[in-house]
C-alpha atoms as a PDB file:
ATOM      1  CA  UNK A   1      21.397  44.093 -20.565  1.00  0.00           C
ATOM      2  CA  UNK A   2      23.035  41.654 -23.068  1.00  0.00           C
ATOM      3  CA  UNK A   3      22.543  37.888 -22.669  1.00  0.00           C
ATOM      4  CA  UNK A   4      25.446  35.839 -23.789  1.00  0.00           C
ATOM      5  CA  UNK A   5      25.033  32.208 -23.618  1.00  0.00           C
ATOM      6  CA  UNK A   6      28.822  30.793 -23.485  1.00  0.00           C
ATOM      7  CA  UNK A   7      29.607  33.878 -20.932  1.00  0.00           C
ATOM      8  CA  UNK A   8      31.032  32.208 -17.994  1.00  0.00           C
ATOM      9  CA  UNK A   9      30.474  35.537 -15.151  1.00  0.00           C
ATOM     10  CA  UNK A  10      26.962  36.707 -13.840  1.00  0.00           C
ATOM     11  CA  UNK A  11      26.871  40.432 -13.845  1.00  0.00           C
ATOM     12  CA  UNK A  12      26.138  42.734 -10.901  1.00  0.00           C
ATOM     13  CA  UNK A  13      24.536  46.468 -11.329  1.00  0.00           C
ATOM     14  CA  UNK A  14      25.816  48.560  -7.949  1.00  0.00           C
ATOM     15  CA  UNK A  15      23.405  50.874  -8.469  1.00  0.00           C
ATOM     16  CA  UNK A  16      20.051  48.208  -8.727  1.00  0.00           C
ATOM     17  CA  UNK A  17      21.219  46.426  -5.796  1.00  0.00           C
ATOM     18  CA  UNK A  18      21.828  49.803  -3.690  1.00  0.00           C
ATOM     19  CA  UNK A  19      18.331  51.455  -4.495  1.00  0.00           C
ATOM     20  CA  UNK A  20      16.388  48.258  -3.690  1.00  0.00           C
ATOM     21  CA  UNK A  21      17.681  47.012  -0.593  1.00  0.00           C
ATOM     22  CA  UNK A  22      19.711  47.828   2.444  1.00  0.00           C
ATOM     23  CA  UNK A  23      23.116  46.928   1.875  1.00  0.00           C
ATOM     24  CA  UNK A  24      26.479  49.507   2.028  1.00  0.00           C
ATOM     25  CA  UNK A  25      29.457  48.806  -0.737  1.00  0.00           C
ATOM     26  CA  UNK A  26      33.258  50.190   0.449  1.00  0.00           C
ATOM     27  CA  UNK A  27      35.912  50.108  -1.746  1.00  0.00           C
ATOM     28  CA  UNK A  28      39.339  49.458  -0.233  1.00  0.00           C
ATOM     29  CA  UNK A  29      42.474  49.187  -2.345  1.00  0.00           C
ATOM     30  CA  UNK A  30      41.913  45.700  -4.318  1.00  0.00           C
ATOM     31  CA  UNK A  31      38.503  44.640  -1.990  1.00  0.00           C
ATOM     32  CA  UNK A  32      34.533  46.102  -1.929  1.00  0.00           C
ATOM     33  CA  UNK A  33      33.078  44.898   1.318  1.00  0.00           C
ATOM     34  CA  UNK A  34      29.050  44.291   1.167  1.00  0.00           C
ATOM     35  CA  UNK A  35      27.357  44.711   4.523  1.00  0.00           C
ATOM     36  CA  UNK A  36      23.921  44.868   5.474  1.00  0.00           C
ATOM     37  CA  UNK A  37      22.992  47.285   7.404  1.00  0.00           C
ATOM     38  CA  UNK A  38      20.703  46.622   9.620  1.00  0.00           C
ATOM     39  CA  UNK A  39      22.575  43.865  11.336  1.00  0.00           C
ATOM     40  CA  UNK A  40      25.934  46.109  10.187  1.00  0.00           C
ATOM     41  CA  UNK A  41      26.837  42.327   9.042  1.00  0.00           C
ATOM     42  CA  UNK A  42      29.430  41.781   6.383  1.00  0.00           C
ATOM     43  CA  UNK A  43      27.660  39.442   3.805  1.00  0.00           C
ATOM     44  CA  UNK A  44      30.903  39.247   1.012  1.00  0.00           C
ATOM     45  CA  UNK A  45      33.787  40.018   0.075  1.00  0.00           C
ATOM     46  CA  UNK A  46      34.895  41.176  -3.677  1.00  0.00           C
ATOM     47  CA  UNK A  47      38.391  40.860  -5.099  1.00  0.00           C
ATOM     48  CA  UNK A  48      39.550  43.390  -8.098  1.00  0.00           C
ATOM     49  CA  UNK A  49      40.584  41.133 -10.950  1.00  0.00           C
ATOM     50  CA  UNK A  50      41.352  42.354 -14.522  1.00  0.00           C
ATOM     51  CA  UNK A  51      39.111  44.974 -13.366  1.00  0.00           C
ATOM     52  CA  UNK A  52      36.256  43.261 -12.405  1.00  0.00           C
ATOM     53  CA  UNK A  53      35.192  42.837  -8.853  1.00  0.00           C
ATOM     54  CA  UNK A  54      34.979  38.827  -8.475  1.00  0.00           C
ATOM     55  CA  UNK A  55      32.743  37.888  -5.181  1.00  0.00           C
ATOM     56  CA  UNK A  56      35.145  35.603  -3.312  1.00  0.00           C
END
């Protein structure tokens, strides 16, 4: 990981997040839909931009 001090976006490793706790990514078209899934609850949404996913 690189630390850049005037970087304006907080970066988010899919695979970290998946192998330490219980949450399911899907990828649809322009959206990635983050559920949990013990509760199957949907816990955000994520919008392609400039591709990037942007949590909306």
């Amino acid at each position: 990981m690189l630390y850049v001090p005037d970087f304006s976006f907080n970066l988010f490793f899919i695979s970290k997040f998946l192998s330490s706790l219980n949450y399911k990514l899907t990828f649809s078209g322009l959206l990635c839909q983050i559920q949990e899934l013990s509760t199957m609850k949907i816990v955000g949404l994520a919008k392609l931009q400039q591709g990037l996913y942007h949590l909306v």
